[in-house]
Protein backbone atom coordinates (compact mmCIF):
# COMPACT_ATOMS: atom_id res chain seq x y z
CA UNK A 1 -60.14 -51.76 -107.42
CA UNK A 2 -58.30 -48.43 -106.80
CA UNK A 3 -59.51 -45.31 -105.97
CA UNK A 4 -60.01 -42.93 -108.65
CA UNK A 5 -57.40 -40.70 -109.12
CA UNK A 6 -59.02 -36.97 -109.58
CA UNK A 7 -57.62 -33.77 -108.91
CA UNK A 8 -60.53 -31.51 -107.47
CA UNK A 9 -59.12 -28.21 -108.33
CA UNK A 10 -59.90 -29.38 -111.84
CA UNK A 11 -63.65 -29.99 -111.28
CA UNK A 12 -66.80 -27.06 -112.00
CA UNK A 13 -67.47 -27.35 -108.24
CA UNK A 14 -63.88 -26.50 -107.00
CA UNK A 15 -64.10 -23.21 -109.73
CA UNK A 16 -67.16 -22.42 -107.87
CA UNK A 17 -66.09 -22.77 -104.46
CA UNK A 18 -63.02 -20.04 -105.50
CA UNK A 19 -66.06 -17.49 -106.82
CA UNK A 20 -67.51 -18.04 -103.15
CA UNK A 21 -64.48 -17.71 -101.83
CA UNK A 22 -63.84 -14.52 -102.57
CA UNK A 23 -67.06 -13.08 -102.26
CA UNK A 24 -66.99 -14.33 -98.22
CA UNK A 25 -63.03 -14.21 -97.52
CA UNK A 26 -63.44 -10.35 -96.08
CA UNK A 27 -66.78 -11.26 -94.14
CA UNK A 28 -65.97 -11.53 -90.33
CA UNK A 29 -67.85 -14.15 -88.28
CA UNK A 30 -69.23 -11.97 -86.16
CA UNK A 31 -71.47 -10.76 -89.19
CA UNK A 32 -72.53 -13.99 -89.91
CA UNK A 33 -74.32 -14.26 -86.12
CA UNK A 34 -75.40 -11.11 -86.65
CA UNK A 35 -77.15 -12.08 -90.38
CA UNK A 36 -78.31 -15.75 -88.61
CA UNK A 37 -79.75 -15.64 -85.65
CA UNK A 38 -80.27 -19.27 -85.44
CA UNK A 39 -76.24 -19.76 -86.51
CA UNK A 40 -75.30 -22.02 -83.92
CA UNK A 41 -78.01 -24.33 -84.24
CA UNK A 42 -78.03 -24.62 -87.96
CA UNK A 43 -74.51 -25.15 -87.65
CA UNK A 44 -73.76 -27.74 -84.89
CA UNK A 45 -74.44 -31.58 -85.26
CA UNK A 46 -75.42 -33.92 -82.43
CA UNK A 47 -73.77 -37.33 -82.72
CA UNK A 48 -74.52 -39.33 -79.39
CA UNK A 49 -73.69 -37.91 -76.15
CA UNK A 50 -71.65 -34.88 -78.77
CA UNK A 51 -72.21 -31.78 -80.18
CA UNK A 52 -70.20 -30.90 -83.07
CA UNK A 53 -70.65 -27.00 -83.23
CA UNK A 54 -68.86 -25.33 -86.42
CA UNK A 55 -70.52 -22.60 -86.10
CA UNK A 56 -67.88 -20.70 -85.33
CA UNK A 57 -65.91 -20.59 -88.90
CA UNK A 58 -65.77 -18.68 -91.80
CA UNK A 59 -68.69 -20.14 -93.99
CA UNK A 60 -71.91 -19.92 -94.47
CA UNK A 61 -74.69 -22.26 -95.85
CA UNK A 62 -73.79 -21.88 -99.15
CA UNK A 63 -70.14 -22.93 -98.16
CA UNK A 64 -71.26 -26.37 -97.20
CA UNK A 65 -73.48 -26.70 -100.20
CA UNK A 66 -70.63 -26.38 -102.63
CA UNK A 67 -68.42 -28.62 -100.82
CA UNK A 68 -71.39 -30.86 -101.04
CA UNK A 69 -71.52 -30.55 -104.81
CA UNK A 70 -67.46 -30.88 -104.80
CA UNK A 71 -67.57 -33.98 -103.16
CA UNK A 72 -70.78 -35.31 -105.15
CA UNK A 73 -69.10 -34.45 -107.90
CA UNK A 74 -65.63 -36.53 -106.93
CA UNK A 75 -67.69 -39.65 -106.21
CA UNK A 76 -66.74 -39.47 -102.22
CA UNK A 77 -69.28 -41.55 -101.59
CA UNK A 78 -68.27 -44.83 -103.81
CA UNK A 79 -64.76 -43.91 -102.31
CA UNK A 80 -66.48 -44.54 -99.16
CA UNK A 81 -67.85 -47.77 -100.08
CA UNK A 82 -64.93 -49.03 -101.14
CA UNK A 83 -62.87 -48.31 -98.52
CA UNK A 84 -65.49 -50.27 -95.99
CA UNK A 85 -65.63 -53.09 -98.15
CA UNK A 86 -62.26 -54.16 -98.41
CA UNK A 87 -61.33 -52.96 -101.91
CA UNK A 88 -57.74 -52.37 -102.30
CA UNK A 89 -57.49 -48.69 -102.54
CA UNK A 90 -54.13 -48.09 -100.99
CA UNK A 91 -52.68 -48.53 -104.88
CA UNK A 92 -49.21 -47.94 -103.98
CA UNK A 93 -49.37 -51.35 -101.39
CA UNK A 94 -52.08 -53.04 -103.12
CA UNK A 95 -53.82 -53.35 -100.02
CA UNK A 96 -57.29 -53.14 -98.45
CA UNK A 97 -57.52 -50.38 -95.82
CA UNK A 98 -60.04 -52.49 -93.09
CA UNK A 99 -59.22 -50.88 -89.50
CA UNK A 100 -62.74 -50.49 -89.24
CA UNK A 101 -63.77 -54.30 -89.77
CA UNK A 102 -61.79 -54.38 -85.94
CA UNK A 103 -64.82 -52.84 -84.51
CA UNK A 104 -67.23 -53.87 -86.81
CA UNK A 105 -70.45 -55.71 -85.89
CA UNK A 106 -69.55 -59.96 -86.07
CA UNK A 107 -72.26 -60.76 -88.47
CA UNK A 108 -70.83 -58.63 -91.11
CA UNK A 109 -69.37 -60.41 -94.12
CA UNK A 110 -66.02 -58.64 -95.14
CA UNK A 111 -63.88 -59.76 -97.77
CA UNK A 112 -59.99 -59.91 -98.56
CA UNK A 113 -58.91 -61.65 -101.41
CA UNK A 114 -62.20 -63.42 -101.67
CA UNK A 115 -61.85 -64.48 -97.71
CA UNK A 116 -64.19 -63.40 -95.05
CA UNK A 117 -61.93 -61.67 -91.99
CA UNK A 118 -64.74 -61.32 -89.58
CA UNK A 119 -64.29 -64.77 -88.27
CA UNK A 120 -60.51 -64.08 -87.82
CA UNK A 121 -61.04 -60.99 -86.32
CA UNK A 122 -63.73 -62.73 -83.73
CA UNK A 123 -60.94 -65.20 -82.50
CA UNK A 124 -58.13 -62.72 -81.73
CA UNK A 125 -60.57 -60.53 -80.00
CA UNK A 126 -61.51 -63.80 -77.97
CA UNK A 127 -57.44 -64.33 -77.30
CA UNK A 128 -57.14 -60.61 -76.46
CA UNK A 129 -59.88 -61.40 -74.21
CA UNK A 130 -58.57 -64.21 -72.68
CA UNK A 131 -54.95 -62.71 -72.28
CA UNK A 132 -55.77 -59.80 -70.63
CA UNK A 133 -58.57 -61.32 -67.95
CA UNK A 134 -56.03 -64.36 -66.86
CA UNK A 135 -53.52 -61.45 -66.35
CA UNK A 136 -56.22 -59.13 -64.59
CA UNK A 137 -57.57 -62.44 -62.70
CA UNK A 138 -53.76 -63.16 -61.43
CA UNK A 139 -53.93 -66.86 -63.04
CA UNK A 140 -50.93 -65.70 -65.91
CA UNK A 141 -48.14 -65.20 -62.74
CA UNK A 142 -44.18 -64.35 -63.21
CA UNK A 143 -41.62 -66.52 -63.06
CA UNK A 144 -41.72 -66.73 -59.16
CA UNK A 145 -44.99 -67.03 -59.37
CA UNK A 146 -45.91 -63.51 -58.58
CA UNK A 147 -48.59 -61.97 -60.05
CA UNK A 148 -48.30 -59.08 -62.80
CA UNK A 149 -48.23 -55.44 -61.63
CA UNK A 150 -46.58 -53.72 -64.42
CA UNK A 151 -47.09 -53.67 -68.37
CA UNK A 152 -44.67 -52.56 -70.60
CA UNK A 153 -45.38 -51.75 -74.19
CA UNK A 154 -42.67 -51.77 -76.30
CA UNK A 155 -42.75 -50.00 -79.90
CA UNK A 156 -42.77 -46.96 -81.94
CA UNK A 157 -44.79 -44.75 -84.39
CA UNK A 158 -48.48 -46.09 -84.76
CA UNK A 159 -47.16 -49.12 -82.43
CA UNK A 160 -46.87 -46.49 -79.30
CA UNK A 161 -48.84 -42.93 -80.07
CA UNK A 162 -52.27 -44.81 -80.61
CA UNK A 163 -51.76 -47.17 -77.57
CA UNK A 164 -50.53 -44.77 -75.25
CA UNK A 165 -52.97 -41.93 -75.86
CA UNK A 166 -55.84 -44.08 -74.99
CA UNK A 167 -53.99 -44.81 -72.19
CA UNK A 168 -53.55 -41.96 -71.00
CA UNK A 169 -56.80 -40.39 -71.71
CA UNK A 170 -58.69 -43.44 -69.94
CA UNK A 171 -56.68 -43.46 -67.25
CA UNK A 172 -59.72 -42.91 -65.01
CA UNK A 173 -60.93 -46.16 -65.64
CA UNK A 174 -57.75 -48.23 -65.30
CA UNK A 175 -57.42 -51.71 -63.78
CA UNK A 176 -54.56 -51.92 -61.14
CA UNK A 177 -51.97 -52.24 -63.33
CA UNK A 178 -49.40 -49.83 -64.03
CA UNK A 179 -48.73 -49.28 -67.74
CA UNK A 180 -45.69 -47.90 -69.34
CA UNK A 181 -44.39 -46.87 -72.72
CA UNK A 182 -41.39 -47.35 -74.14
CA UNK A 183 -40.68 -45.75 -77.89
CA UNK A 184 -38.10 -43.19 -78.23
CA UNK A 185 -34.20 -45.26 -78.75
CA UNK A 186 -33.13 -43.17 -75.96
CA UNK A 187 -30.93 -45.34 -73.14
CA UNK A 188 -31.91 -42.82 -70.38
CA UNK A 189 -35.51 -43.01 -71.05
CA UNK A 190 -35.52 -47.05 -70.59
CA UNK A 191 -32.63 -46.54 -68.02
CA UNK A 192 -35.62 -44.49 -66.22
CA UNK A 193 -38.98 -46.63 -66.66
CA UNK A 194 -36.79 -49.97 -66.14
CA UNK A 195 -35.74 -48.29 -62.85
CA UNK A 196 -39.46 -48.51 -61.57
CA UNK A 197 -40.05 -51.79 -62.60
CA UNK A 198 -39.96 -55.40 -60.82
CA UNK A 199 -38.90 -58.10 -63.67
CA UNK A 200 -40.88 -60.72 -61.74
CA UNK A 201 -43.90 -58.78 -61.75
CA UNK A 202 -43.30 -57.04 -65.30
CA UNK A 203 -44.89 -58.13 -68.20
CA UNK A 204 -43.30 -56.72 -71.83
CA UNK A 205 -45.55 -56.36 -75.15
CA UNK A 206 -43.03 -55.77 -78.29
CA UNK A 207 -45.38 -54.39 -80.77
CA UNK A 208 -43.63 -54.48 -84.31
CA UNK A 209 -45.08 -55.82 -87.77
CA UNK A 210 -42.05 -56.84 -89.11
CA UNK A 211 -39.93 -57.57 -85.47
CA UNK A 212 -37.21 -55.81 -87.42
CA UNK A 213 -37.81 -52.48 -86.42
CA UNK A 214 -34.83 -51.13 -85.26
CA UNK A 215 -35.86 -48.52 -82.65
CA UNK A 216 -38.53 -51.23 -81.05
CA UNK A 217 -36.06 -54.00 -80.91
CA UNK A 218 -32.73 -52.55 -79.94
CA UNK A 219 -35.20 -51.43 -76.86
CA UNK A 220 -36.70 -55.00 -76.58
CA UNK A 221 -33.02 -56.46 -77.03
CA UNK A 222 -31.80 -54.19 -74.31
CA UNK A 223 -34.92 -55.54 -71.83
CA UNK A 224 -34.34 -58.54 -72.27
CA UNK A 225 -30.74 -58.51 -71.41
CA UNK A 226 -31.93 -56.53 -68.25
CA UNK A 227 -34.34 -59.14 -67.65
CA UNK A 228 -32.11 -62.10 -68.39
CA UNK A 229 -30.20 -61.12 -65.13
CA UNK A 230 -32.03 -62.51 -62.58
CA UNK A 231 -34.08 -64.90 -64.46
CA UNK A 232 -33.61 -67.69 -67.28
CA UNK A 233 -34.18 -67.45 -71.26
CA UNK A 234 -37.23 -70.21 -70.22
CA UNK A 235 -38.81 -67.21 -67.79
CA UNK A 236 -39.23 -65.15 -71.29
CA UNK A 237 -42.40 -66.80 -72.58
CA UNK A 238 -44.03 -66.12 -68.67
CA UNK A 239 -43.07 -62.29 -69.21
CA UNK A 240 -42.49 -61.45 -72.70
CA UNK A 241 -45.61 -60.96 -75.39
CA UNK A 242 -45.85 -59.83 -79.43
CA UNK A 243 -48.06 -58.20 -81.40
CA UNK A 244 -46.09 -59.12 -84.61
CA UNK A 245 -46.68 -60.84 -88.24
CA UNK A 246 -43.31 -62.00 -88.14
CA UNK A 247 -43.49 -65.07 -85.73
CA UNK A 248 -40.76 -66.74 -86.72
CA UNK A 249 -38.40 -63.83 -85.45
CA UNK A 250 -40.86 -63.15 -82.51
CA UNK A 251 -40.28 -67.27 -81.06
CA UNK A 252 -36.24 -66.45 -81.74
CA UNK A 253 -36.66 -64.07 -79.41
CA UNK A 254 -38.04 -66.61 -76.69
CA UNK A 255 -42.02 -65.51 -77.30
CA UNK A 256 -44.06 -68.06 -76.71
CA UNK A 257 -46.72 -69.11 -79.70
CA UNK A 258 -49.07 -68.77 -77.49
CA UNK A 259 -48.32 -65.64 -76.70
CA UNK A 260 -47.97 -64.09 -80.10
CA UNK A 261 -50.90 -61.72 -81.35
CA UNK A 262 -51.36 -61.38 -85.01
CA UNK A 263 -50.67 -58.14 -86.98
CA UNK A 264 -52.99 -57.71 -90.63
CA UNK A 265 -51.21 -55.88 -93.59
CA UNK A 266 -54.79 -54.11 -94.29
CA UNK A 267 -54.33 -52.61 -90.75
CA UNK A 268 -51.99 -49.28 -91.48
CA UNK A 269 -50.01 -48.70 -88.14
CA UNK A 270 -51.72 -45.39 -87.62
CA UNK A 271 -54.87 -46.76 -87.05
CA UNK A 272 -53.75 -50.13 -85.33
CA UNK A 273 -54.93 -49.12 -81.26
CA UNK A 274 -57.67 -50.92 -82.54
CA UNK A 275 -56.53 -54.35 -83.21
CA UNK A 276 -53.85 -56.80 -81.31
CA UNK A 277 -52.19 -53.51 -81.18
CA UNK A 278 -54.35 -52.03 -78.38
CA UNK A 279 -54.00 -55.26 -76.22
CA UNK A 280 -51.97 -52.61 -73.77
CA UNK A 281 -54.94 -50.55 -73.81
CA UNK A 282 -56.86 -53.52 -72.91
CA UNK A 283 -54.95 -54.30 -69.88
CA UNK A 284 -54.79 -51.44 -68.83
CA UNK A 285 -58.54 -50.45 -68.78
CA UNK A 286 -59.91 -54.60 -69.31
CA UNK A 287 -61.76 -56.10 -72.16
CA UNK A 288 -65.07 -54.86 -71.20
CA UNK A 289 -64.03 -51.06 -71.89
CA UNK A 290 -62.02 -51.92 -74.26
CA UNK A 291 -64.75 -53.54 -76.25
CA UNK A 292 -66.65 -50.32 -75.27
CA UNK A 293 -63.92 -48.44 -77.39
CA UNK A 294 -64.10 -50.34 -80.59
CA UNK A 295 -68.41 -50.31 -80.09
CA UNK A 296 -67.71 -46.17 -79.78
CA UNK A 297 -65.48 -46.19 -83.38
CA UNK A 298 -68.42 -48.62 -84.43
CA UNK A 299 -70.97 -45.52 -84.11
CA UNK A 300 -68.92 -43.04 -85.54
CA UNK A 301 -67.55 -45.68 -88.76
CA UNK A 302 -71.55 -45.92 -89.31
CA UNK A 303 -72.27 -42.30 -89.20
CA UNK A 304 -69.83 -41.54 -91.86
CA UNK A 305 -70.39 -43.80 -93.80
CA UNK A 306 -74.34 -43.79 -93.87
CA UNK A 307 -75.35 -40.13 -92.99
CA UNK A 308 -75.67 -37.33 -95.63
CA UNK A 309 -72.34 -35.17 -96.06
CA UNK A 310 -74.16 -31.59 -95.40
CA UNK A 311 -74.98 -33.60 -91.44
CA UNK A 312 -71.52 -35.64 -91.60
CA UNK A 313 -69.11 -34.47 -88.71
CA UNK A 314 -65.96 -36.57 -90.12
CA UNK A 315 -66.35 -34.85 -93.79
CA UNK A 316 -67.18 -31.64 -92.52
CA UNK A 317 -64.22 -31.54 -90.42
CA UNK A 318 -62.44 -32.57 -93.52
CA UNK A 319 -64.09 -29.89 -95.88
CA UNK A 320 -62.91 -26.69 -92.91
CA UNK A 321 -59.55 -28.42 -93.12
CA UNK A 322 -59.17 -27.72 -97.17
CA UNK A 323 -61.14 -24.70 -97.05
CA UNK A 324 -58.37 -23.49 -94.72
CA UNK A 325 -55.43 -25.15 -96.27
CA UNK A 326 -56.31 -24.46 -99.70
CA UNK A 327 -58.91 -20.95 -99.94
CA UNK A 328 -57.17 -19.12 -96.89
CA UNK A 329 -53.84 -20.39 -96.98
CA UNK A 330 -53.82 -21.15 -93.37
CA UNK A 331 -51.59 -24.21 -93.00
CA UNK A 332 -51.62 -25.09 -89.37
CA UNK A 333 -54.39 -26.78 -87.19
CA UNK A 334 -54.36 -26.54 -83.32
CA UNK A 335 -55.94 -29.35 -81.46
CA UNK A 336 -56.95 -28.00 -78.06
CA UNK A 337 -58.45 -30.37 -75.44
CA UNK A 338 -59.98 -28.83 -72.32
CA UNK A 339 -58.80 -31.67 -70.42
CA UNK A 340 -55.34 -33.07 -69.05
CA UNK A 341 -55.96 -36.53 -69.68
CA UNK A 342 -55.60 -35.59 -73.58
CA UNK A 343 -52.67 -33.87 -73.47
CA UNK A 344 -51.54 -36.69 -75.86
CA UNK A 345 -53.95 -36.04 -78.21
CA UNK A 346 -52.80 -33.85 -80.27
CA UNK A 347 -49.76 -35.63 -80.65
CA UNK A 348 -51.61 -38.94 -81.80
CA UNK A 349 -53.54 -36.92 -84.17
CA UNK A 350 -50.47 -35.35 -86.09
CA UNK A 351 -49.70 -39.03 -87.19
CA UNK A 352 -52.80 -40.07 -88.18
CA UNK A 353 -53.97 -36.82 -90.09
CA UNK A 354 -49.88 -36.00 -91.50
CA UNK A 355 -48.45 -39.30 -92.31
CA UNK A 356 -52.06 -40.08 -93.78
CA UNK A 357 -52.31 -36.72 -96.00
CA UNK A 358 -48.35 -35.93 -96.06
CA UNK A 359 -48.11 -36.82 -99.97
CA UNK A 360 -47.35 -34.31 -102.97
CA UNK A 361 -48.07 -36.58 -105.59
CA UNK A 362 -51.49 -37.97 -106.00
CA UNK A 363 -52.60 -41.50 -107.23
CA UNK A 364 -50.86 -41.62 -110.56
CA UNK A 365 -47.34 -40.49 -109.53
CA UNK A 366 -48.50 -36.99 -110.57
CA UNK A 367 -47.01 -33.80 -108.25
CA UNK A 368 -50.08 -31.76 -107.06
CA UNK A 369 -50.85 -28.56 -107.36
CA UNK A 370 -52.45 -27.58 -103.88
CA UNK A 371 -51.93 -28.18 -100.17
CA UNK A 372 -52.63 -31.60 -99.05
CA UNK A 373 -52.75 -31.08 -95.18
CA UNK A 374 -52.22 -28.60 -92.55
CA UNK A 375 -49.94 -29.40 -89.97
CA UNK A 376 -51.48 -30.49 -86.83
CA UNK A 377 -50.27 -29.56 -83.26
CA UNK A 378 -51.85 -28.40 -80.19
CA UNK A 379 -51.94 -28.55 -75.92
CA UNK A 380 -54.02 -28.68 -73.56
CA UNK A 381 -56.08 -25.42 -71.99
CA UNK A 382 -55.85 -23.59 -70.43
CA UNK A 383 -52.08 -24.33 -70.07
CA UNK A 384 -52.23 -23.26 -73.67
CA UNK A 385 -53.64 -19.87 -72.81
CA UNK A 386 -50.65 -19.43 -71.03
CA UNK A 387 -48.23 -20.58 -73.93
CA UNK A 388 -49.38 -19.70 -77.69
CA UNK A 389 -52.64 -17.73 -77.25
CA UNK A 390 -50.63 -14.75 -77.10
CA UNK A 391 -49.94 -15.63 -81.21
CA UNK A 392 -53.39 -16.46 -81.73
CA UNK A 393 -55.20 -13.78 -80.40
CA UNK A 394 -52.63 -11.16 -81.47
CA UNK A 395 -50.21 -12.63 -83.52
CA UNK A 396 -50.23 -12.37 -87.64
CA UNK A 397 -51.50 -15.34 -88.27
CA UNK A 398 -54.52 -16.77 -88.18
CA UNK A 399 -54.82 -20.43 -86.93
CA UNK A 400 -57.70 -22.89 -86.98
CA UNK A 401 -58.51 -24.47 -83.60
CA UNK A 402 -60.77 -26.97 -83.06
CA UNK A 403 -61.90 -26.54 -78.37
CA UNK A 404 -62.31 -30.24 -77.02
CA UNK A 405 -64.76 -29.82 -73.62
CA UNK A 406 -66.69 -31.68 -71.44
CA UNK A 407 -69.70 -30.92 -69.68
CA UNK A 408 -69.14 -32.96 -66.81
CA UNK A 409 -66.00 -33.50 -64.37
CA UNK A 410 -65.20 -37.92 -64.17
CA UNK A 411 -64.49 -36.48 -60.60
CA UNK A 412 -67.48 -34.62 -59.82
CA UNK A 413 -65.33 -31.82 -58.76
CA UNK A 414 -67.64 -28.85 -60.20
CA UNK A 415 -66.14 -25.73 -59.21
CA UNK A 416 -62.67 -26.45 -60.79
CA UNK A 417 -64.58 -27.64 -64.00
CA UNK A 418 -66.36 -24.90 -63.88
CA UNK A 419 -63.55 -22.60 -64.08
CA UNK A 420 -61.71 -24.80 -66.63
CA UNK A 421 -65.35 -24.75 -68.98
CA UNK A 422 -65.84 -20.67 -68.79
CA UNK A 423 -62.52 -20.28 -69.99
CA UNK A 424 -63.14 -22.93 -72.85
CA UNK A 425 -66.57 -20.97 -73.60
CA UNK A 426 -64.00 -17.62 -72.98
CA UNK A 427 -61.54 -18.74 -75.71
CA UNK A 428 -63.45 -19.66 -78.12
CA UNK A 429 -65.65 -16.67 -78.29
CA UNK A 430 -62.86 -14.25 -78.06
CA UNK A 431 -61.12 -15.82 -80.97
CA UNK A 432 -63.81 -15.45 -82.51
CA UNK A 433 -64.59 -12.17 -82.29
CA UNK A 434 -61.02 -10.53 -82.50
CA UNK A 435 -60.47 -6.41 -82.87
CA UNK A 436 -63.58 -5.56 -83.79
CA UNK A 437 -61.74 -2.01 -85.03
CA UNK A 438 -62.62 -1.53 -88.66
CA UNK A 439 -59.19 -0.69 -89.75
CA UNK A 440 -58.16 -4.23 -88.20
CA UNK A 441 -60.76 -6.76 -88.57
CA UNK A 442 -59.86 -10.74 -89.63
């Protein structure tokens, strides 16, 4: 069963939300921590080891009570249900939308077309498992029997950004191999990584659902002929991997069965880090974290999905985001993560938040009449500071930002942390409180 197809501007609550609207829209933040002492509190949700603090935006109680009643009012939360339970409510695809049964608990019963998938799922997290601790333990060698130093994922879209942010952002806890990326169809790119890399120590992952794309495999085409000149088409299967549904193309290509991880249609590629996908991520940081990854997504899938939307950090976020978009007219979203190793996130999160809500006709083919989502870009700080604060402090528009920080260095190296945490505290308070001078105030 489809999702409902409903257009909210339509509904008594979205009408109400526009009276609020404009009775707040000229009310500067400031005003509201001067009216609620207790602001920041009442507004900030602890999830974990986070704190979700919105306190710092342009609504007040009543805001969240009417988005409440919108979404109430919309059914969100049979949307919800559906959506976890493997109805098919990608219409257009007639498909099941089930990235979260990857990191689901085992002894949950999940159905597809009358099938349960947790049992599936079990086994290829077993081969993923497997895979990545005989190349780890130095048992999978090369074709001289070397062992493997270097991974190499090859793919593009959802097949790379996912992958490679994790990556990038757990690089702290990486095993001792080197991973790599390869996405772009740019010769001098490969020309570059292939440059640093030993083929009798490589191993290659070419990451395509179909293994048709034609970005992923004019770069995997181009490896292999690289490869192929000092070793043997029989040498493939000892250095070459897939993440594919296509497996008849992927064994034409010299892949090994054994050796060829399975790819779900109910898995979009935006969200696929999580299955076969992420087996680079798994190599790169073992099973044991990795598995700590999906158990992390596991939390957060329950939260939304159980806890009450007025204490709901997912639907919150998503409630700022069309308050913005579609109240203030703000269109764009800056993602800014006070820390380096997340300098990809930003980038990860355009895909998954624009492809996802990039649509001007809604379930029934029918154009819509307001802003489905803000574009989504961002850097880290401070080297943002130092970039396009200058716009958002003084510029003319106004920009949403959502401040990423940590309380802790992985390092332990406090006095640089320090300084990188007061100027996150800095930002976010001077944004926040603008030109105070009457004649100016936002």
């Amino acid at each position: 069963m489809s999702l409902k197809s409903i257009n909210p501007t339509e509904t008594k609550s979205w009408s109400k939300l526009k009276d609020h609207f404009n009775d707040i829209k000229d009310t500067h933040i400031n005003d509201y921590f001067i009216l609620e002492s207790d602001r920041a509190n009442q507004l900030s949700i602890t999830f974990d080891n986070f704190n979700f603090d919105f306190s710092k935006n342009k609504i007040n109680s009543k805001t969240i009570s009417l988005f409440n009643d919108l979404l109430t009012e919309i059914n969100l939360k049979s949307s919800i249900e559906k959506y976890f339970s493997g109805e098919k409510i990608n219409s257009t695809e007639s498909r099941a939308v089930l990235h979260t049964a990857l990191r689901a608990s085992e002894n949950q019963r999940i159905l597809v077309d009358g099938k349960d998938i947790m049992p599936e799922i079990a086994a290829v997290k077993l081969k993923i498992k497997s895979f990545t601790d005989s190349v780890l333990s130095g048992n999978h060698k090369g074709y001289k029997d070397d062992k493997i130093t270097d991974v190499v994922n090859i793919g593009i879209g959802g097949s790379d950004l996912g992958p490679s942010m994790v990556v990038e952002s757990l690089a702290h806890y990486k095993t001792h191999l080197n991973t790599h990326f390869i996405s772009n169809v740019d010769g001098d790119h490969l020309s570059q990584i292939l440059d640093q890399l030993n083929p009798k120590t490589t191993l290659f992952i070419i990451v395509s659902k179909t293994f048709k794309t034609i970005e992923t495999l004019a770069n995997a085409d181009y490896v292999r002929d690289w490869f192929l000149t000092t070793a043997v088409e029989a040498d493939i299967s000892k250095h070459f991997i897939s993440v594919t549904a296509n497996t008849e193309k992927a064994v034409d290509f010299g892949i090994s069965h054994d050796n060829i991880f399975p790819m779900w249609d109910w898995v979009g590629g935006r969200y696929s880090l999580w299955s076969s996908v992420g087996i680079s991520i798994c190599l790169s940081i073992g099973y044991e974290k990795f598995n700590q990854l999906l158990e992390g997504a596991r939390k957060m899938d329950n939260h939304f999905r159980n806890v009450d939307f007025s204490e709901n950090i997912p639907v919150i976020m998503a409630c700022l985001t069309i308050w913005y978009n579609n109240f203030f007219d703000y269109p764009t979203h800056a993602i800014i993560p006070y820390s380096e190793n997340l300098k990809s996130f930003s980038k990860y999160l355009q895909q998954a938040s624009m492809e996802s809500n990039g649509k001007q006709t809604d379930r029934s083919d029918n154009l819509v009449e307001y802003q489905t989502g803000q574009i989504i870009w961002g850097q880290t700080g401070t080297n943002a500071q130092h970039s396009f604060f200058q716009l958002l402090h003084q510029g003319t528009k106004i920009i949403p930002s959502d401040f990423i920080g940590f309380c802790n260095s992985l390092h332990g190296e406090k006095n640089h942390h320090n300084i990188l945490m007061s100027n996150f505290f800095a930002q976010t308070k001077a944004l926040m409180t603008g030109n105070i001078d009457e004649k100016k105030r936002i």
